[in-house]
N, C-alpha and C. Protein backbone atom coordinates (compact mmCIF):
# COMPACT_ATOMS: atom_id res chain seq x y z
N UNK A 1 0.84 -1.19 0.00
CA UNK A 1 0.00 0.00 0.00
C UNK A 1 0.89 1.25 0.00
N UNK A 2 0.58 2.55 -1.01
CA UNK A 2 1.24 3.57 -1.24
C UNK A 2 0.94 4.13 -0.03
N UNK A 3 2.18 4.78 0.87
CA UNK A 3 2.15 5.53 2.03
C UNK A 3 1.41 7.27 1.53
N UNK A 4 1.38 8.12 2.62
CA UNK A 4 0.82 9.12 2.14
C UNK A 4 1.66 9.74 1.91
N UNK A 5 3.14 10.13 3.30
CA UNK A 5 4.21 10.33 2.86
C UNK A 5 5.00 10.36 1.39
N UNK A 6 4.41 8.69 0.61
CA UNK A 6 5.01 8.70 -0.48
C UNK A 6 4.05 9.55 -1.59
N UNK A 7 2.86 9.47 -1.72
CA UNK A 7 1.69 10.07 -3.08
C UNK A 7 2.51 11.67 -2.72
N UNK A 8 2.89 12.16 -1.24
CA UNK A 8 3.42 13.49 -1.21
C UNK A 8 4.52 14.14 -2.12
N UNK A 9 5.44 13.22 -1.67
CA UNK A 9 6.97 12.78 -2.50
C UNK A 9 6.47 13.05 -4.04
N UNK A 10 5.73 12.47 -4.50
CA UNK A 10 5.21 12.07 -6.06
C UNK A 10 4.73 12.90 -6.24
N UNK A 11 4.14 13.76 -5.58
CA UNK A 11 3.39 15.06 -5.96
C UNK A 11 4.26 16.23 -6.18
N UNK A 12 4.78 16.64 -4.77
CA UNK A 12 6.09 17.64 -4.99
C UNK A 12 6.78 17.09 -6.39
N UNK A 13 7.73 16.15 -6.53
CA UNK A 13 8.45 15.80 -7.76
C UNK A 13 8.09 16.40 -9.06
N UNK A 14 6.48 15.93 -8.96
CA UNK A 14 5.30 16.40 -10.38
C UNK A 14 5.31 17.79 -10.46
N UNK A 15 5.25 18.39 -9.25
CA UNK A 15 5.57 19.94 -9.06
C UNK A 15 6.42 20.71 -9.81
N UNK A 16 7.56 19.79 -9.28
CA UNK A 16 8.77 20.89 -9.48
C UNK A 16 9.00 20.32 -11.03
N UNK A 17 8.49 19.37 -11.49
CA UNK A 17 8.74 18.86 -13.04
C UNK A 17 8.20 20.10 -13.71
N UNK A 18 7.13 20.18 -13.49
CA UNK A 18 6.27 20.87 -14.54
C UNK A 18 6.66 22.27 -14.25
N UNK A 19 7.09 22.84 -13.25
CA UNK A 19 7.80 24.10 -12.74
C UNK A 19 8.96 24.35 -14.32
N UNK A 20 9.94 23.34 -14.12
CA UNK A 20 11.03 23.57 -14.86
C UNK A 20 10.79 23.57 -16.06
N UNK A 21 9.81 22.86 -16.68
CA UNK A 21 9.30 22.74 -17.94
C UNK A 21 8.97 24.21 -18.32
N UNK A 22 7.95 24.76 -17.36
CA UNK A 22 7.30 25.74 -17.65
C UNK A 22 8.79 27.03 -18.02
N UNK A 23 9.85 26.70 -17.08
CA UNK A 23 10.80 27.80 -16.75
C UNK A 23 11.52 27.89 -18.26
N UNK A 24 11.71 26.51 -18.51
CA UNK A 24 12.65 26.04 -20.00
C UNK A 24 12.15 26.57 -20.90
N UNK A 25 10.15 26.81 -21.08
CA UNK A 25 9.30 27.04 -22.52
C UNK A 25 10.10 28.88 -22.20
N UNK A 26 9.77 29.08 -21.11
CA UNK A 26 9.50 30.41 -21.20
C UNK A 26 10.92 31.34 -21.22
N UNK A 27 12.34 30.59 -21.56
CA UNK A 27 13.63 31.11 -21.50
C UNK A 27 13.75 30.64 -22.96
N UNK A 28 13.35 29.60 -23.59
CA UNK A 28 12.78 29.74 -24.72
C UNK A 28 12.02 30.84 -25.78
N UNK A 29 11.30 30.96 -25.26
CA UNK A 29 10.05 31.97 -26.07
C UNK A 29 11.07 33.34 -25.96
N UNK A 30 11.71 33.66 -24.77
CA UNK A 30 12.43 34.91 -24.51
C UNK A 30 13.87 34.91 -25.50
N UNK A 31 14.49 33.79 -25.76
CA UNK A 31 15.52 34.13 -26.70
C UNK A 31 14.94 34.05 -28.05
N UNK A 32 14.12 33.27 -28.22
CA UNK A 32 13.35 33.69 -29.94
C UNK A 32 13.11 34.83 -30.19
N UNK A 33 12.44 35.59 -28.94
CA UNK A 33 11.99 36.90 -29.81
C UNK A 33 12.88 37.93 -29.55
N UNK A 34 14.02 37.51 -28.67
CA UNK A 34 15.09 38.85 -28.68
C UNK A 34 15.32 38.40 -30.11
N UNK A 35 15.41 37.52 -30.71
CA UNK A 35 16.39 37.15 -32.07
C UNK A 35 15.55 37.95 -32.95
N UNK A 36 14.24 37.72 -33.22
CA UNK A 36 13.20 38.18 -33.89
C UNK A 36 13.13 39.44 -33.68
N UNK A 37 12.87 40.30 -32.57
CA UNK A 37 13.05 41.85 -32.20
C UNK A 37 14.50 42.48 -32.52
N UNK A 38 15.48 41.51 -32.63
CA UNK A 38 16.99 42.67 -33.14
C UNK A 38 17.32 42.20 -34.45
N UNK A 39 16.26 41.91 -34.90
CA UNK A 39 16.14 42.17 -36.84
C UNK A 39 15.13 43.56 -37.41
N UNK A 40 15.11 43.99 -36.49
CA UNK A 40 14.28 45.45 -36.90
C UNK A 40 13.59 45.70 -38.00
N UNK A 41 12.62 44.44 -37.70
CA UNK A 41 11.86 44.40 -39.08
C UNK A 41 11.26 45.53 -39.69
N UNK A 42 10.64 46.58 -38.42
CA UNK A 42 10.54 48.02 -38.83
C UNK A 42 11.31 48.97 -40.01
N UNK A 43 12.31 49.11 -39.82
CA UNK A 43 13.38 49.64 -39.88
C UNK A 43 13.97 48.63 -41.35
N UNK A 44 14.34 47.76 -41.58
CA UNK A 44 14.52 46.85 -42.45
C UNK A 44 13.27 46.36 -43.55
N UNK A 45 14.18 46.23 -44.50
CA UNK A 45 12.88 44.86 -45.73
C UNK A 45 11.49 45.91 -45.88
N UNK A 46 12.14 47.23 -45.95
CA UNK A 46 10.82 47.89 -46.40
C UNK A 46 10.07 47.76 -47.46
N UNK A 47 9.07 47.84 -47.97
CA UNK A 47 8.42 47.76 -49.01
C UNK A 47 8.57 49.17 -50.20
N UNK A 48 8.95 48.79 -51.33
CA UNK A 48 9.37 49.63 -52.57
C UNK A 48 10.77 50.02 -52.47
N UNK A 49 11.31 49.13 -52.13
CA UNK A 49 13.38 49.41 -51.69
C UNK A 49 14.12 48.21 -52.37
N UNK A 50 14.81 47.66 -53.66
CA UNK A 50 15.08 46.54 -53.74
C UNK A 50 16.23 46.79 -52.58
N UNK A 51 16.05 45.41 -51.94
CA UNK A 51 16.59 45.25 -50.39
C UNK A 51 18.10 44.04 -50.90
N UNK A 52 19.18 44.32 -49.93
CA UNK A 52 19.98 42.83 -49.31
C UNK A 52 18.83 41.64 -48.69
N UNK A 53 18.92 40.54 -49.31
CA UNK A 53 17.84 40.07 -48.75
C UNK A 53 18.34 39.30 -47.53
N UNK A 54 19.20 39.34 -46.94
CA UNK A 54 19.76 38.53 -45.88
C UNK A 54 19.82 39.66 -45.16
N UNK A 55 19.86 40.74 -44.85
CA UNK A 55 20.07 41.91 -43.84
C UNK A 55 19.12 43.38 -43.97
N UNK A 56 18.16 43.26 -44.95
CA UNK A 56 16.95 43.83 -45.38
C UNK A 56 17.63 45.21 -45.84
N UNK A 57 19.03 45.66 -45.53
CA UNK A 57 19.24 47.09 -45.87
C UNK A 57 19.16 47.03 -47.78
N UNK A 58 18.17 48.72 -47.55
CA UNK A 58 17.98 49.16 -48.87
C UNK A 58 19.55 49.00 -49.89
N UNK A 59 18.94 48.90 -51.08
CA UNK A 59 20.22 48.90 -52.31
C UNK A 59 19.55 50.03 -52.82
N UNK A 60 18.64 50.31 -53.02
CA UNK A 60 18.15 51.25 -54.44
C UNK A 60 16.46 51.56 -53.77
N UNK A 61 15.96 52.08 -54.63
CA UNK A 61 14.53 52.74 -54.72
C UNK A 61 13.61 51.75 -55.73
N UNK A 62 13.06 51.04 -55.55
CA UNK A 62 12.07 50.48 -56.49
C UNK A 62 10.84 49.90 -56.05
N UNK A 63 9.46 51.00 -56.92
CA UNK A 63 8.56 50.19 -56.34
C UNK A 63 7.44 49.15 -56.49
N UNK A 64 6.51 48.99 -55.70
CA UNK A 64 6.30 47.98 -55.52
C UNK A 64 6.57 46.74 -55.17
N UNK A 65 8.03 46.63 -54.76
CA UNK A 65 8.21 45.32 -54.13
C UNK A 65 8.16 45.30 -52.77
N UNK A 66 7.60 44.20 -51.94
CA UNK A 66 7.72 43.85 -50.77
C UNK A 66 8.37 42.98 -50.23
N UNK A 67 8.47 41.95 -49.43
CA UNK A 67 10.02 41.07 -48.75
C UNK A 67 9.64 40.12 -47.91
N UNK A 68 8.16 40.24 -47.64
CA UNK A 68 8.21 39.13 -46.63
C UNK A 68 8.06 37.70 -46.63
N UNK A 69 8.71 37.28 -47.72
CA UNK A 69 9.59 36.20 -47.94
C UNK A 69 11.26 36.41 -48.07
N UNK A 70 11.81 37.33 -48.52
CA UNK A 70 13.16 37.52 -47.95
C UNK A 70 13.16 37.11 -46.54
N UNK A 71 12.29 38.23 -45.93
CA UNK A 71 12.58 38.21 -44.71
C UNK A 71 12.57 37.23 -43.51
N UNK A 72 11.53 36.06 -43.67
CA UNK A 72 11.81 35.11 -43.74
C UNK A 72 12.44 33.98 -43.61
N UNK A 73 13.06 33.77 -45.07
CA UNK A 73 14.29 33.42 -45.37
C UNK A 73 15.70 33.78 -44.39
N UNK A 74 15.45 35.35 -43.98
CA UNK A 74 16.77 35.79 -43.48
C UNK A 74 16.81 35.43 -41.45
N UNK A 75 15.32 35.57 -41.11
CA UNK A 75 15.45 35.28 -40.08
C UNK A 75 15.61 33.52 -39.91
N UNK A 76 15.21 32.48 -40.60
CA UNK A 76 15.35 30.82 -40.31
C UNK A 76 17.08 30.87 -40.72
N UNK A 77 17.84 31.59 -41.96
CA UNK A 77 19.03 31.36 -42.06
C UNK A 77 19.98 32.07 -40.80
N UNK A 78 19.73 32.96 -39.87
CA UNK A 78 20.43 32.87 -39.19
C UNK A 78 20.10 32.48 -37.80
N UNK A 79 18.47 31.69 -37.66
CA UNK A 79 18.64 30.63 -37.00
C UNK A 79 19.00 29.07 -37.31
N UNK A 80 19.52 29.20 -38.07
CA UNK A 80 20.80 27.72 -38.55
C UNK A 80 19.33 27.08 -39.77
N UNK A 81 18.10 27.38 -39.91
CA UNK A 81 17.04 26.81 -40.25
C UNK A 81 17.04 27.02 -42.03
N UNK A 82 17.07 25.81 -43.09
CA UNK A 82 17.16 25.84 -44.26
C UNK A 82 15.36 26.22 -44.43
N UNK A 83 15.12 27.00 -45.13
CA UNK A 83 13.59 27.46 -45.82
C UNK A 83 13.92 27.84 -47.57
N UNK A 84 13.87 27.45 -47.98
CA UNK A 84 13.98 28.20 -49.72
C UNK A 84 14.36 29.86 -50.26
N UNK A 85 15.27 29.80 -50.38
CA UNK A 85 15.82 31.52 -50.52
C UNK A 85 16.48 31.34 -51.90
N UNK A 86 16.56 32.76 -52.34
CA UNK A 86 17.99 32.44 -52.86
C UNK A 86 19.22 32.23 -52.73
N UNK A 87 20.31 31.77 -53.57
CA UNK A 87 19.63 31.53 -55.16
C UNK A 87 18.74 30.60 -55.47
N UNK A 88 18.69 29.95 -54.71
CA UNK A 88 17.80 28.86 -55.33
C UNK A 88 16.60 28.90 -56.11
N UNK A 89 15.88 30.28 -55.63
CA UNK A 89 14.62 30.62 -55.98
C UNK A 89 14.83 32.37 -56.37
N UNK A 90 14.63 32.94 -57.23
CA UNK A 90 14.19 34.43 -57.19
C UNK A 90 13.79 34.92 -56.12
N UNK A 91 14.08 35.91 -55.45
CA UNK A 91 13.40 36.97 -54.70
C UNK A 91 11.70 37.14 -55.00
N UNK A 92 11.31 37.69 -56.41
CA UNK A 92 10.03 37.54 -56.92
C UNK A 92 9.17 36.63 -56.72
N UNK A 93 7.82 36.08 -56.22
CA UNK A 93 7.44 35.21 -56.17
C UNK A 93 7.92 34.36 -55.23
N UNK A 94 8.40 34.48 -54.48
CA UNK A 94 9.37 33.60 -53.13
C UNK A 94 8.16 33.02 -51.99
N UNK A 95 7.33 33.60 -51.84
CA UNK A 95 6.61 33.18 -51.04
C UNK A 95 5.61 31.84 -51.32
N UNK A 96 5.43 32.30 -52.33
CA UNK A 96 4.41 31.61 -52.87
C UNK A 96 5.09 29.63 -53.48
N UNK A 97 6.43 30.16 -53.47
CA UNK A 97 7.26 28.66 -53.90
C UNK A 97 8.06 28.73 -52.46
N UNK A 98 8.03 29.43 -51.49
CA UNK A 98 7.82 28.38 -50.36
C UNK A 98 6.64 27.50 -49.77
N UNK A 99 5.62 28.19 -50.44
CA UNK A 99 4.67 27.37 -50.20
C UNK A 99 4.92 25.85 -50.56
N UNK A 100 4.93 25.86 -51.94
CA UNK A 100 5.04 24.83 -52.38
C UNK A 100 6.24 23.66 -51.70
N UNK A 101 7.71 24.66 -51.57
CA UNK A 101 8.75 23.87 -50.87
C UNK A 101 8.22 23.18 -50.08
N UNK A 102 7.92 23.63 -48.84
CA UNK A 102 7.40 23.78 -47.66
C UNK A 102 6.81 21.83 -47.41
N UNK A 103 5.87 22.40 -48.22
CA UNK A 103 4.98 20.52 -48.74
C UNK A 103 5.42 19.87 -49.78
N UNK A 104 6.61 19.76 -50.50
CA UNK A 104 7.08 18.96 -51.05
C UNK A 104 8.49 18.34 -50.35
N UNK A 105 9.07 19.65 -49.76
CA UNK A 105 10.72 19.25 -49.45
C UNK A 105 11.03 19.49 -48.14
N UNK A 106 9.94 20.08 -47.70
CA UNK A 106 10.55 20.73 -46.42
C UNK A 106 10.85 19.72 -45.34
N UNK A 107 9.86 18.56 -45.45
CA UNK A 107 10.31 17.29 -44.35
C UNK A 107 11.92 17.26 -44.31
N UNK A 108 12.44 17.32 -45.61
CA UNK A 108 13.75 16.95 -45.62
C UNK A 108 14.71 17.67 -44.98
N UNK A 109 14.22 18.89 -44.20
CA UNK A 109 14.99 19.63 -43.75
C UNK A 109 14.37 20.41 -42.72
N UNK A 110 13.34 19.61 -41.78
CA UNK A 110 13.11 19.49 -40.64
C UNK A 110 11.41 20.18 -40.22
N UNK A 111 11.04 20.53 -41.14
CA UNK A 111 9.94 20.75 -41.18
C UNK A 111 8.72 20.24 -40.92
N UNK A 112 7.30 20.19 -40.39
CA UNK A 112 6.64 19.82 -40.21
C UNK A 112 5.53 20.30 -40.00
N UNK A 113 4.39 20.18 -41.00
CA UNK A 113 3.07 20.84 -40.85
C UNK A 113 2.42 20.65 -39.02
N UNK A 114 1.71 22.00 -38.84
CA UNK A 114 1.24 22.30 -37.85
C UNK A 114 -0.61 22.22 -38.08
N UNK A 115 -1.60 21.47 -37.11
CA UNK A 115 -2.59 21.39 -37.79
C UNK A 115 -3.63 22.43 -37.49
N UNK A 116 -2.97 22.95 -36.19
CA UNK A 116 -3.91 24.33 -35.81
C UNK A 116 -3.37 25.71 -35.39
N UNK A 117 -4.09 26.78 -35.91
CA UNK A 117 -3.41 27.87 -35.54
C UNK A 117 -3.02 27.99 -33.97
N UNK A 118 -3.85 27.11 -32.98
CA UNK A 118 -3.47 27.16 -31.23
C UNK A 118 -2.02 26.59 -31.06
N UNK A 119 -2.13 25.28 -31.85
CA UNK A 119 -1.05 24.39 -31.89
C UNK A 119 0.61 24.89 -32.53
N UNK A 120 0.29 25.78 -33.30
CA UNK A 120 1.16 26.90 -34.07
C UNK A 120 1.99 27.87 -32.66
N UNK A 121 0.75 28.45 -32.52
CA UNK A 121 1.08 29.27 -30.93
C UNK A 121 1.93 29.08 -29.69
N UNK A 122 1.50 27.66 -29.94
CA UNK A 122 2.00 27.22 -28.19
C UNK A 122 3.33 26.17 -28.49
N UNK A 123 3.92 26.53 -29.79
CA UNK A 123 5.32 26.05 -30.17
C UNK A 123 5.56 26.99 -30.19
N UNK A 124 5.53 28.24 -30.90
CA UNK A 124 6.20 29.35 -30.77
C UNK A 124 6.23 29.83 -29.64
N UNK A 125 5.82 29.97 -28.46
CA UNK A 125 6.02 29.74 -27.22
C UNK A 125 6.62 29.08 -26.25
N UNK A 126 7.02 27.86 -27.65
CA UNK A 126 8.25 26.58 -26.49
C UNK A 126 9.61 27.24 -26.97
N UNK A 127 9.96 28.28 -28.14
CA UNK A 127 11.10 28.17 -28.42
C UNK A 127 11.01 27.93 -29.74
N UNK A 128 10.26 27.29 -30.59
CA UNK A 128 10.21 26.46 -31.82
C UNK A 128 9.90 27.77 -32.76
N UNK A 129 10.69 27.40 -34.22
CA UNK A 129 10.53 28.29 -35.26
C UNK A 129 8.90 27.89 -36.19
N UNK A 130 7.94 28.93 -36.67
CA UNK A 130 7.04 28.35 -36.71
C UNK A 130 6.81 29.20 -37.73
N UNK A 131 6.29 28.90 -39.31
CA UNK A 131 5.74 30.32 -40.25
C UNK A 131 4.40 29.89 -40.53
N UNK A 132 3.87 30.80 -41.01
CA UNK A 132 2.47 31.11 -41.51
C UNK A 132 2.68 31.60 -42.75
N UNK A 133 2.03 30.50 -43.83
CA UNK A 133 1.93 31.10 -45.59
C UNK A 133 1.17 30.54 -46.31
N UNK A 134 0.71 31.82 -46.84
CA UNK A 134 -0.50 31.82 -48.13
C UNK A 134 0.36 31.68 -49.34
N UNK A 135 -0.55 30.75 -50.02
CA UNK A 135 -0.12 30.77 -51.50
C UNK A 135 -1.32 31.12 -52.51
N UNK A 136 -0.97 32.32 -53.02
CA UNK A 136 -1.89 32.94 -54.09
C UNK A 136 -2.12 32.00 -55.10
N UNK A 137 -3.98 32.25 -55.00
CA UNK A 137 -4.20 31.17 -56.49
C UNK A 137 -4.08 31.44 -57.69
N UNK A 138 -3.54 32.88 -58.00
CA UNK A 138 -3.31 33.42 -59.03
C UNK A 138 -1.63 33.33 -59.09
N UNK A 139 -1.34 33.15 -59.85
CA UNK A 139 0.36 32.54 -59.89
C UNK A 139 1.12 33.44 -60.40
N UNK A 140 0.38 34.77 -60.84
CA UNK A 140 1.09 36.33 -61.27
C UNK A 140 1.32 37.18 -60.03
N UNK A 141 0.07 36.26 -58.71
CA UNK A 141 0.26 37.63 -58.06
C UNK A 141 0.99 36.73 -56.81
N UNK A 142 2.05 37.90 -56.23
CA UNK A 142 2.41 37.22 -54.74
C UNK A 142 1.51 36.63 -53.45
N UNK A 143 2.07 35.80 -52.79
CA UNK A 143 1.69 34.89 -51.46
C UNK A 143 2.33 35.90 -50.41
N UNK A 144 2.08 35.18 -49.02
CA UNK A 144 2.78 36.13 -48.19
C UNK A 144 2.91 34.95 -47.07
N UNK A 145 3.98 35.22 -46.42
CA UNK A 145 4.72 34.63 -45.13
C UNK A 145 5.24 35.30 -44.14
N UNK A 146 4.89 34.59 -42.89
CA UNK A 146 5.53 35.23 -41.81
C UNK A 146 6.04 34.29 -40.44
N UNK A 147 6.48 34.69 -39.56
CA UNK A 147 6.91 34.35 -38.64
C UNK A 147 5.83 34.19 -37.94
N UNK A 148 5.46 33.04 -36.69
CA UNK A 148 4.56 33.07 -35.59
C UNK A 148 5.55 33.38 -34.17
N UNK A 149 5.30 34.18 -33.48
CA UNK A 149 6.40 35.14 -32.47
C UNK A 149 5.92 34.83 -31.55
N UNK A 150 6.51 34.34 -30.48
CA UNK A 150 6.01 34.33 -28.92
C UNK A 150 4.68 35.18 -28.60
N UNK A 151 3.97 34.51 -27.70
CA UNK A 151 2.82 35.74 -27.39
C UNK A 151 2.10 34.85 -26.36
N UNK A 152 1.72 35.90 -25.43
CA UNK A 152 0.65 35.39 -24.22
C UNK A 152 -1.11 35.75 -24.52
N UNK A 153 -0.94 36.10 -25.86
CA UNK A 153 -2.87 35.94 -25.99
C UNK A 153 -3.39 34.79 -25.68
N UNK A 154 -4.69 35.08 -25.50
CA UNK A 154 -5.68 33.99 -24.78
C UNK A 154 -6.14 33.55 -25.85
N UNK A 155 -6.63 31.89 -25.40
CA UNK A 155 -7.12 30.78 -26.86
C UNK A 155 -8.44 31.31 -27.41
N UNK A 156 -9.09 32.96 -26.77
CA UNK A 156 -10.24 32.95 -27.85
C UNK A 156 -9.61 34.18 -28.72
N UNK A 157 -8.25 35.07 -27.98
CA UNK A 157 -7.97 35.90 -28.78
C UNK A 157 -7.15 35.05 -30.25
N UNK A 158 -6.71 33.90 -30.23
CA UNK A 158 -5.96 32.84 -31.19
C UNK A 158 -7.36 32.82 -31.91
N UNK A 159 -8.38 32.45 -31.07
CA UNK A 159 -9.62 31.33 -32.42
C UNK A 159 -9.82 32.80 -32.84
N UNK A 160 -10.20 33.82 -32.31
CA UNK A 160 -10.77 35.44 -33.68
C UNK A 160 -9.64 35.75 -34.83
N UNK A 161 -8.34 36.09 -33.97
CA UNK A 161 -7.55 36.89 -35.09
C UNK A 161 -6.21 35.76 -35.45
N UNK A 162 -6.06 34.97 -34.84
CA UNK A 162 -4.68 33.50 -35.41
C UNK A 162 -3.40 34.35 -34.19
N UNK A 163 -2.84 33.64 -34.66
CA UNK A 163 -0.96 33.00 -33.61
C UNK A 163 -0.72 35.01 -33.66
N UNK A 164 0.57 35.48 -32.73
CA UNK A 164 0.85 36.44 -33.00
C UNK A 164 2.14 36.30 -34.07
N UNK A 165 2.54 37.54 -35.36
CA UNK A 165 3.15 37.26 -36.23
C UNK A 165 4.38 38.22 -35.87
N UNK A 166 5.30 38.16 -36.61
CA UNK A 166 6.49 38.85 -36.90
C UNK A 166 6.67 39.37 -38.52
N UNK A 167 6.58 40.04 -39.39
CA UNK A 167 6.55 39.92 -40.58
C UNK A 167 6.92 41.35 -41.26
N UNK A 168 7.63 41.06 -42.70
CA UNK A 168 7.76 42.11 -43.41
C UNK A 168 6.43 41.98 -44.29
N UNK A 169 6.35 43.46 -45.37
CA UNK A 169 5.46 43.14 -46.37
C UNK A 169 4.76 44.68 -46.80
N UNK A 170 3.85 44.58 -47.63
CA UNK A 170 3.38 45.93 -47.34
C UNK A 170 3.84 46.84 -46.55
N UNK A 171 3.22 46.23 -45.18
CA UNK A 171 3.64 46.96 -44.02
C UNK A 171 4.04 46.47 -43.08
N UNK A 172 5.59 46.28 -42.30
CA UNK A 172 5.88 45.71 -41.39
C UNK A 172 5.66 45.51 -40.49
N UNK A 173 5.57 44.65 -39.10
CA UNK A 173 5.34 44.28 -37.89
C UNK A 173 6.30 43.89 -37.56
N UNK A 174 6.68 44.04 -36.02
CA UNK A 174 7.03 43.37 -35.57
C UNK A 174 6.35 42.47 -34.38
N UNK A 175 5.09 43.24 -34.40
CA UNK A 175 4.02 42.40 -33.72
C UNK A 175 2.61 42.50 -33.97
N UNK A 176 2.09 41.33 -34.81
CA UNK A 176 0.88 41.64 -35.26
C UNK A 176 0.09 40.40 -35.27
N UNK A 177 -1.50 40.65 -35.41
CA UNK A 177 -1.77 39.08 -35.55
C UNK A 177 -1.81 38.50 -37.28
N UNK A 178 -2.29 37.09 -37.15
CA UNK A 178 -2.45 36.81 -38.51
C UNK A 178 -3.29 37.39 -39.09
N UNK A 179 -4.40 37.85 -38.70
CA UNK A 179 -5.80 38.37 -39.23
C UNK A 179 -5.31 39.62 -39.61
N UNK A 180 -4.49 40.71 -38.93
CA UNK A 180 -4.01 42.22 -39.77
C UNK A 180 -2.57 41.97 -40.52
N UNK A 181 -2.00 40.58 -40.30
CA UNK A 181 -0.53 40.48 -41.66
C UNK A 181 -0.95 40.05 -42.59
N UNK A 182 -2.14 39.29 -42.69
CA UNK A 182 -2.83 38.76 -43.69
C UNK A 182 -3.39 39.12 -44.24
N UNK A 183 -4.12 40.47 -44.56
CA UNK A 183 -5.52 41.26 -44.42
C UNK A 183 -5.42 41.12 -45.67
N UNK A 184 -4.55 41.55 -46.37
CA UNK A 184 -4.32 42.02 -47.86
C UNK A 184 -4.94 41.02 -48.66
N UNK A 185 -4.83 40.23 -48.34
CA UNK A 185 -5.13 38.61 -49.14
C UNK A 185 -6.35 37.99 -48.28
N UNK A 186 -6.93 38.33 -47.31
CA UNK A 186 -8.31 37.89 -47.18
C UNK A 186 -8.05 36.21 -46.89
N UNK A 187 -7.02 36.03 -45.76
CA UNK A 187 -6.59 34.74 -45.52
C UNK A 187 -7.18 33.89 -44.00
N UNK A 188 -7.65 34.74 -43.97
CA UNK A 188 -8.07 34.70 -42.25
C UNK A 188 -9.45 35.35 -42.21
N UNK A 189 -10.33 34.46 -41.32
CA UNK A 189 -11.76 34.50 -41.14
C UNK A 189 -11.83 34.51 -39.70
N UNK A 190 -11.37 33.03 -39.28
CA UNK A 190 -10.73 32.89 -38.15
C UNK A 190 -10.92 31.45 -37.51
N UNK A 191 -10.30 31.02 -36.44
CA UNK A 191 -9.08 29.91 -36.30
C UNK A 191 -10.34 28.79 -37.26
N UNK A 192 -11.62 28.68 -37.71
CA UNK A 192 -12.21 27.42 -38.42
C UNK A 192 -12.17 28.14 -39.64
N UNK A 193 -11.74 28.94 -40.25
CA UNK A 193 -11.67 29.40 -41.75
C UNK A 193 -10.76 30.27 -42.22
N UNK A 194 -9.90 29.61 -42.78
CA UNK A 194 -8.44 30.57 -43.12
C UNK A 194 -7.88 29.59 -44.11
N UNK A 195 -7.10 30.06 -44.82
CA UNK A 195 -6.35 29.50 -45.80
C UNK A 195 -4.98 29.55 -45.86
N UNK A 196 -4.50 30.19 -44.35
CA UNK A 196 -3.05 29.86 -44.32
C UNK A 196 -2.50 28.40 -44.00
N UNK A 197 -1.33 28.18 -43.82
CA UNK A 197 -0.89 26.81 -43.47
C UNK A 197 0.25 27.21 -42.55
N UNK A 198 0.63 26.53 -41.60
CA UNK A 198 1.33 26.57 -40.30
C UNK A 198 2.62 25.31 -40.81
N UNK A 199 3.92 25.56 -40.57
CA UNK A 199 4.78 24.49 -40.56
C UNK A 199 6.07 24.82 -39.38
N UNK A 200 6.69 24.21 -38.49
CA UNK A 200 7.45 24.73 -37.49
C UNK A 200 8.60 23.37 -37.87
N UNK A 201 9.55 24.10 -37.35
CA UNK A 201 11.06 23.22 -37.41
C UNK A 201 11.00 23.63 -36.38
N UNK A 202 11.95 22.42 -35.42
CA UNK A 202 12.70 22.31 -34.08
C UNK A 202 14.07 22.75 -34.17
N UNK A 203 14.65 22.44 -35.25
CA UNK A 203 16.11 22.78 -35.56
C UNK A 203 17.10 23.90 -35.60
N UNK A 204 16.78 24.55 -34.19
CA UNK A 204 17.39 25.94 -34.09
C UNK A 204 18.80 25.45 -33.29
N UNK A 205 19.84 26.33 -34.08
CA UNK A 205 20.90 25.93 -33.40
C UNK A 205 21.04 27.27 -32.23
N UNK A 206 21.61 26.87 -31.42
CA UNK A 206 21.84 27.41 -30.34
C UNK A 206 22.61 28.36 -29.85
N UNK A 207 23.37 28.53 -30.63
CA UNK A 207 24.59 29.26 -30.64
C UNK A 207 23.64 30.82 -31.40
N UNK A 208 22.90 30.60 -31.97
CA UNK A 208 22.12 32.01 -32.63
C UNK A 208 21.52 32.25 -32.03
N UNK A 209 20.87 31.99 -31.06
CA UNK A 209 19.80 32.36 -29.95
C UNK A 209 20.33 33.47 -28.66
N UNK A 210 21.84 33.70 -28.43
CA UNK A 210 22.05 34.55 -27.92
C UNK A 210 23.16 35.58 -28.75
C-alpha cells in the first residue's frame, strides 16, 4: 500500500517537473523573440526598396516590391534553419514557392506541418521556429509569409484573429496578428476558416539564440 508520505513525494516531484518545464518554454520563447526583435523588421525589408535580402538594408529605390519572404528566409538562415531563398529561388514570387517547398521538401529539412493555428502558438512559445503562408491562387500575383512570435494571448484571442506574427510586407510588424498580416489577401476568417498553413522546425541551433 502507497504511504501518504510517499503520493506526497510524487506530488512535490510532479511539481517541481512541470515548474522547470514551464521555466525552459518560457527562456525559450524569450531568446526567440530577442532574435526576432533585433532584426528590426521596422526599420529593415521595407516595401518599394530593392533590399539585401539577408540583412533587409535598402540597395536602391524600387517600387512595388515587398520582402516578406526575404525576410523570412533571413530570419530561419540565421537561426541555422534551411527554408527556400535564394539563389535557389528568385526573390520575386518567393513566397508563394515556399509554399510549395514547404509541402514537397521541407520534411527533408526538418519541417513539419502544424494542424492548428493554437497548436502553431504554443510552439512558438516553447522556443520552436514556426511560419504562416498563403499561396496565391493566381500565380502572377504574390503569397505572403511570416513568422509566428512568442505571445501570451488567450485561446479565444488565437480562435478570432490567429498566432501572434512577426513579418515584413506591405507593411511591417514586428508584432501583429495573422488576421491584420494577412488582411491584404483575405486569408483569415478565423481559427475554423483561413487558408493559411502553419509548418514549425525544431532545428534551431543554439549558438544564434544569444
Amino acid at each position: 500500500m502507497i504511504s501518504a508520505k510517499h503520493l506526497l513525494f510524487v506530488f512535490a516531484a510532479l511539481i517541481f517537473s512541470l515548474g522547470s518545464t514551464a521555466a525552459e518554454t518560457n527562456a525559450g520563447a524569450a531568446q526567440l523573440s530577442a532574435v526576432y526583435d533585433g532584426l528590426h523588421v521596422e526599420q529593415l525589408w521595407l516595401a518599394g526598396h530593392k533590399v539585401n535580402w539577408k540583412t533587409g538594408e535598402a540597395i536602391s529605390n524600387k517600387t512595388g516590391k515587398t520582402h516578406c519572404s526575404a525576410f523570412v528566409a533571413a530570419a530561419c538562415m540565421k537561426l541555422g534553419i534551411y527554408i527556400l531563398r535564394p539563389p535557389e529561388h528568385p526573390a520575386d514570387m518567393l513566397a508563394n514557392a515556399q509554399m510549395h517547398w514547404l509541402g514537397e521538401h521541407g520534411g527533408e529539412h526538418g519541417w513539419k506541418s502544424v494542424a492548428t493555428p493554437a497548436e502553431a502558438q504554443a510552439l512558438a512559445n516553447s522556443g520552436v521556429i514556426v511560419v504562416v503562408v498563403y499561396e496565391n491562387p493566381d500565380p502572377k500575383k504574390s503569397g505572403h509569409i511570416a513568422l509566428v512570435r512568442p505571445s501570451e494571448k488567450s485561446a479565444a484571442e488565437i480562435e478570432a484573429d490567429g498566432p501572434q506574427v512577426i513579418q515584413a510586407g506591405s507593411n511591417n510588424h514586428e508584432s501583429c496578428s495573422v488576421r491584420e498580416g494577412f488582411r491584404h489577401h483575405k486569408a483569415w476568417n478565423d481559427a475554423h476558416d483561413f487558408t493559411v498553413r502553419f509548418y514549425a522546425n525544431k532545428n534551431i541551433r543554439d549558438c544564434d539564440l544569444h
